[in-house]
Protein backbone atom coordinates (compact mmCIF):
# COMPACT_ATOMS: atom_id res chain seq x y z
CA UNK A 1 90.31 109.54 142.05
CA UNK A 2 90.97 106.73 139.59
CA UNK A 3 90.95 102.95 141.32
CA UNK A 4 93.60 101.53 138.87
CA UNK A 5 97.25 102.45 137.82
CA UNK A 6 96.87 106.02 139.71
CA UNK A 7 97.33 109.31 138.22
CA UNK A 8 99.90 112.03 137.39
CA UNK A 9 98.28 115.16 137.78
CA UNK A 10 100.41 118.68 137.03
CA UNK A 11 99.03 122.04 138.44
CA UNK A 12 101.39 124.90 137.04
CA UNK A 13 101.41 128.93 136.21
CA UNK A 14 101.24 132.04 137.38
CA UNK A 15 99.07 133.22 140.54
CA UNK A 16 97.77 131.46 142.93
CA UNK A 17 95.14 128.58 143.31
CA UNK A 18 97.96 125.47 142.18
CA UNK A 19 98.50 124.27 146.09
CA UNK A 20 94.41 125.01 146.53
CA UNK A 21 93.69 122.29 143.49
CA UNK A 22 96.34 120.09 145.16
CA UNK A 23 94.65 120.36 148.23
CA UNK A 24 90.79 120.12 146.69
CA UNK A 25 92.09 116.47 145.71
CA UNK A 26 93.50 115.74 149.32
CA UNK A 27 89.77 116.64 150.76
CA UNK A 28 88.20 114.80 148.51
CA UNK A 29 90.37 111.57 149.07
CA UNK A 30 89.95 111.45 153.08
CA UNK A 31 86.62 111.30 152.62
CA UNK A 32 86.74 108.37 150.84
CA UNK A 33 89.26 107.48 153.98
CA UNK A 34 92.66 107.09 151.76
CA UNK A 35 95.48 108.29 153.06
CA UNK A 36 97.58 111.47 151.66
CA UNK A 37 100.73 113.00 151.82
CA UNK A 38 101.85 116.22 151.20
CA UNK A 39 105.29 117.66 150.85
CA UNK A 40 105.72 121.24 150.55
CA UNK A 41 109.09 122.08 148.93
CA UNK A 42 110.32 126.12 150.16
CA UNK A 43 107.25 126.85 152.38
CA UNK A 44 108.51 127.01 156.09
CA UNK A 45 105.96 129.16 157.41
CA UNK A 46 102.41 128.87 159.15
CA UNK A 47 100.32 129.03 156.31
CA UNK A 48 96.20 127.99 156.35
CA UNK A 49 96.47 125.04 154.19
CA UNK A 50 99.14 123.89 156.96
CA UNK A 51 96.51 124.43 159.79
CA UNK A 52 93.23 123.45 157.88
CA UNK A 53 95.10 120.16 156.83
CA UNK A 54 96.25 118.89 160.34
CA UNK A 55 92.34 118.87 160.86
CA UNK A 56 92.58 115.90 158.42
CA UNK A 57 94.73 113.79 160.77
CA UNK A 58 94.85 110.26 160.81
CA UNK A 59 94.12 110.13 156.76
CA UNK A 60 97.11 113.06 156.05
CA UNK A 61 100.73 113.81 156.64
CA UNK A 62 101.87 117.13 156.00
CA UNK A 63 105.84 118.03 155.61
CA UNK A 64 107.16 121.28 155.48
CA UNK A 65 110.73 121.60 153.64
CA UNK A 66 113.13 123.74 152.18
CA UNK A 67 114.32 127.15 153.24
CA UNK A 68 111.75 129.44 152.44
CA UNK A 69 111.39 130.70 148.69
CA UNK A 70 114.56 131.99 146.93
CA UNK A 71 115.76 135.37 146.61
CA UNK A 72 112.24 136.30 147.22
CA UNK A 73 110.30 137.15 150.93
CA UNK A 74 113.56 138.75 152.51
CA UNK A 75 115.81 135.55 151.66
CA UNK A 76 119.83 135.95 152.06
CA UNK A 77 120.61 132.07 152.52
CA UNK A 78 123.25 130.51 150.67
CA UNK A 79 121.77 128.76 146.92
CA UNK A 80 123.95 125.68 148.34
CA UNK A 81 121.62 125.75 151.67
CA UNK A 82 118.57 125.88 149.85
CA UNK A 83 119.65 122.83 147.58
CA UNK A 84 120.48 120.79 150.54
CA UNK A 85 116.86 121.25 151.76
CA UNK A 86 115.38 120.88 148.99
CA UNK A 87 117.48 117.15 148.36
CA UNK A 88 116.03 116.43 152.04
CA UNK A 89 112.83 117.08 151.06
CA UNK A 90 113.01 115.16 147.87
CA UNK A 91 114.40 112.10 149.67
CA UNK A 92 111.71 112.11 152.61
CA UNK A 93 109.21 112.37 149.77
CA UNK A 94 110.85 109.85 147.79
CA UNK A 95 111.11 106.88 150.52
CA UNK A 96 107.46 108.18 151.87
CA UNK A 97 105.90 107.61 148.19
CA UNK A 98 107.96 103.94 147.43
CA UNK A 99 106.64 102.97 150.79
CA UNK A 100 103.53 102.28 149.39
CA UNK A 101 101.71 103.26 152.60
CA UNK A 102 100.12 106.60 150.97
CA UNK A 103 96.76 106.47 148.36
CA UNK A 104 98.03 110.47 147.18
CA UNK A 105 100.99 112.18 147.04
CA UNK A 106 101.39 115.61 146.88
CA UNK A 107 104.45 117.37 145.97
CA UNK A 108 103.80 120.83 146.15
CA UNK A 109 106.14 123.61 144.57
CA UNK A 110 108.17 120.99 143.37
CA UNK A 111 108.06 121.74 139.52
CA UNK A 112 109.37 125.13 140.90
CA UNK A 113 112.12 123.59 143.00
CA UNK A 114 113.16 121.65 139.89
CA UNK A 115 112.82 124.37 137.09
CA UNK A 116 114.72 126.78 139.77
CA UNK A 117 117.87 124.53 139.54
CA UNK A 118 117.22 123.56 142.95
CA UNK A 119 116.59 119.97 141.97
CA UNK A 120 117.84 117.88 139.32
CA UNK A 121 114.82 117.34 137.12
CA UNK A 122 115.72 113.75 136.66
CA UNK A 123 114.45 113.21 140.45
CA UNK A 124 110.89 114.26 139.88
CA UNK A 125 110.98 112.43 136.62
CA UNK A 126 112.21 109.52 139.06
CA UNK A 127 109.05 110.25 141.04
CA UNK A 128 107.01 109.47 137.68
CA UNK A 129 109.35 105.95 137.11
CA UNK A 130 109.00 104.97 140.41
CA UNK A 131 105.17 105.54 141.22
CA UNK A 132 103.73 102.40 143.13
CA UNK A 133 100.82 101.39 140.89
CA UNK A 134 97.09 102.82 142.35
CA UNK A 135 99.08 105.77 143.56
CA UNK A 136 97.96 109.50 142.39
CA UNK A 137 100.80 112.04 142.29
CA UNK A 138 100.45 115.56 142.19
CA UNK A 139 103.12 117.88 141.80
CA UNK A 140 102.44 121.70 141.72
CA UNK A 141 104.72 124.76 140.93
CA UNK A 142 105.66 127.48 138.90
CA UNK A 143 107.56 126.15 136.02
């Protein structure tokens, strides 16, 4: 993890392994005992990651938001309900990162929140503008 003006790291495409490489970064920081933050934007359900990162308490918070994935697993909710979650999620996010209390911040399926319409893309370009220096973002998701 890089000691000076933080990074901006971008895990996208098809399949799996994005929130894994996320994650891989997490590990690696609480053992050099900084302290993470992850937001998941759409995933609402147990998951491993979920369980396996709890493990990492007092060096990682982990928030769930959002109302599952869209159109996809089963969902019949509203667009309009799935927007307002994701806006929650993108304002606990936001006030976590400014706070300047977290070493890395994860947003996870947030590129796909944005590129989905579900979020303005101008708020996770806010998230680069408004980085706290020595901070490393991460934002994941299918583009």
């Amino acid at each position: 993890m890089d000691s000076g003006k933080g990074l901006v790291i971008l895990y996208t495409g098809e399949g799996k392994g994005k929130t894994t490489a996320a994650l891989g970064l997490v590990l690696r920081a609480v053992g050099y005992k900084r302290k993470c933050l992850v937001v998941q934007f759409g995933k609402v359900w147990f998951t491993g990651e979920l369980a396996g990162v709890k493990l990492l308490s007092p060096f990682v918070k982990f928030i769930q938001g959002g109302k599952g994935f869209v159109k996809i697993m089963g969902d019949k909710l509203p667009l309009q309900e799935h927007k307002k979650a994701a806006k929650e999620a993108f304002e606990r996010l936001y006030k976590e990162m400014v706070s300047k209390k977290w070493d890395v911040v994860v947003a996870d399926e947030i590129v796909g929140a944005a590129s989905s319409g579900l979020l303005p893309e101008s708020l996770v370009v806010k998230l680069f503008t408004d980085k706290p220096v020595g901070l490393d973002l991460i934002l994941t998701g299918l583009v």
